[in-house]
Protein backbone atom coordinates (compact mmCIF):
# COMPACT_ATOMS: atom_id res chain seq x y z
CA UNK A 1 -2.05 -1.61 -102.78
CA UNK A 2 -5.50 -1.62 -104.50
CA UNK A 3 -6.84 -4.69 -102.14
CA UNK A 4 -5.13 -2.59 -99.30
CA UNK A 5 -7.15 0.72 -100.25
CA UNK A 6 -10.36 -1.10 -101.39
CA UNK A 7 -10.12 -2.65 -97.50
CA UNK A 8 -9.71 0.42 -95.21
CA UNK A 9 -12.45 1.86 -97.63
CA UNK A 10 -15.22 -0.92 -96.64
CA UNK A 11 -13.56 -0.93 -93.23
CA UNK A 12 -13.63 2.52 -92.47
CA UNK A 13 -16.33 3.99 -94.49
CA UNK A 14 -18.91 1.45 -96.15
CA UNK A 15 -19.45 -0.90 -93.41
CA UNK A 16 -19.79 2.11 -90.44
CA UNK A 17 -22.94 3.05 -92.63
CA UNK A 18 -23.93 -0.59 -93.61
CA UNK A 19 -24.37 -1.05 -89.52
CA UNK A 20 -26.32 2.53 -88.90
CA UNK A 21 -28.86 1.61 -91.74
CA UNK A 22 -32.36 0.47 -91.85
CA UNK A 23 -34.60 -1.15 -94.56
CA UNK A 24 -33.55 -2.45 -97.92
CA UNK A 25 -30.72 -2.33 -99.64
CA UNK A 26 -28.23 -1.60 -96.70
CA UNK A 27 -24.97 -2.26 -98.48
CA UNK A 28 -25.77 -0.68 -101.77
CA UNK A 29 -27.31 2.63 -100.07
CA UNK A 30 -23.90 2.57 -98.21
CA UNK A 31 -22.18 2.20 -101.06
CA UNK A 32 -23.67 4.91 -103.48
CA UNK A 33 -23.12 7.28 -100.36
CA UNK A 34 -19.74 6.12 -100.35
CA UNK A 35 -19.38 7.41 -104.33
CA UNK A 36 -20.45 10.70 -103.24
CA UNK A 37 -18.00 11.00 -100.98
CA UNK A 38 -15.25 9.51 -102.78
CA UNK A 39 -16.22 11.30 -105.88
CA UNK A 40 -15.77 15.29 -104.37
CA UNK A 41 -12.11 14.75 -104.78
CA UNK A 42 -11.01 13.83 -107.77
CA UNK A 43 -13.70 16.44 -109.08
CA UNK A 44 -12.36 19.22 -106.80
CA UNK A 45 -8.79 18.35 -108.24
CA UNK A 46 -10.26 18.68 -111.85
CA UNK A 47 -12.10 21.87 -111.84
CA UNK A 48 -11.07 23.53 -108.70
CA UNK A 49 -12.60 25.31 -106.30
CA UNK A 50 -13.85 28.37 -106.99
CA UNK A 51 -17.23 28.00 -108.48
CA UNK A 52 -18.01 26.53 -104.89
CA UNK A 53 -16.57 28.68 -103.31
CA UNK A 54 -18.33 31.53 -104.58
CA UNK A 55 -21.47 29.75 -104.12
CA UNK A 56 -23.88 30.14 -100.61
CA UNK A 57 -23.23 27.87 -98.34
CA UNK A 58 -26.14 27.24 -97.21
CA UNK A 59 -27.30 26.59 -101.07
CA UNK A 60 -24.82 23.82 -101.07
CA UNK A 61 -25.69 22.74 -97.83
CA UNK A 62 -29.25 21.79 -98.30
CA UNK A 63 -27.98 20.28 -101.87
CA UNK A 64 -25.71 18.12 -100.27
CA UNK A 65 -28.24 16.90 -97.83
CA UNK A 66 -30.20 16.46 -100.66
CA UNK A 67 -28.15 14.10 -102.16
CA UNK A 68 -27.40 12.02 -99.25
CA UNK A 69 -30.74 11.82 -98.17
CA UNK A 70 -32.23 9.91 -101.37
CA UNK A 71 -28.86 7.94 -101.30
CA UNK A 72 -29.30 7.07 -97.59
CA UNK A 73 -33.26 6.71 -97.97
CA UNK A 74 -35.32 2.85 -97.74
């Protein structure tokens, strides 16, 4: 099951990115991306929702560009 997950992960998610980015570091840029994304969930499922949503979207928005942006970045 793990090997299964771990292969429709880099199929589906890591690799997409891998092949859309420039510069250095392709994989692990992909790959910390990837732990953001990944990540949101099991946090969400911990604490819930409401803190975010009673925060501005837009707020978040930028943040979460933010954070992809230096993950994504050469």
């Amino acid at each position: 099951m793990k090997q299964s997950l771990l292969r429709y992960l880099e199929d589906s998610i890591v690799e997409p990115m891998v092949a859309q980015l420039d510069g250095p570091d392709p994989r692990a840029r992909a790959l910390l991306a990837s732990a953001i994304l990944m990540g949101g969930g099991p946090v969400r499922r911990l604490f819930g929702l409401n803190d975010l949503r009673e925060a501005d979207p837009d707020e978040l928005a930028d943040r979460l560009t933010a954070m992809f942006s230096a993950a994504l970045a050469p």
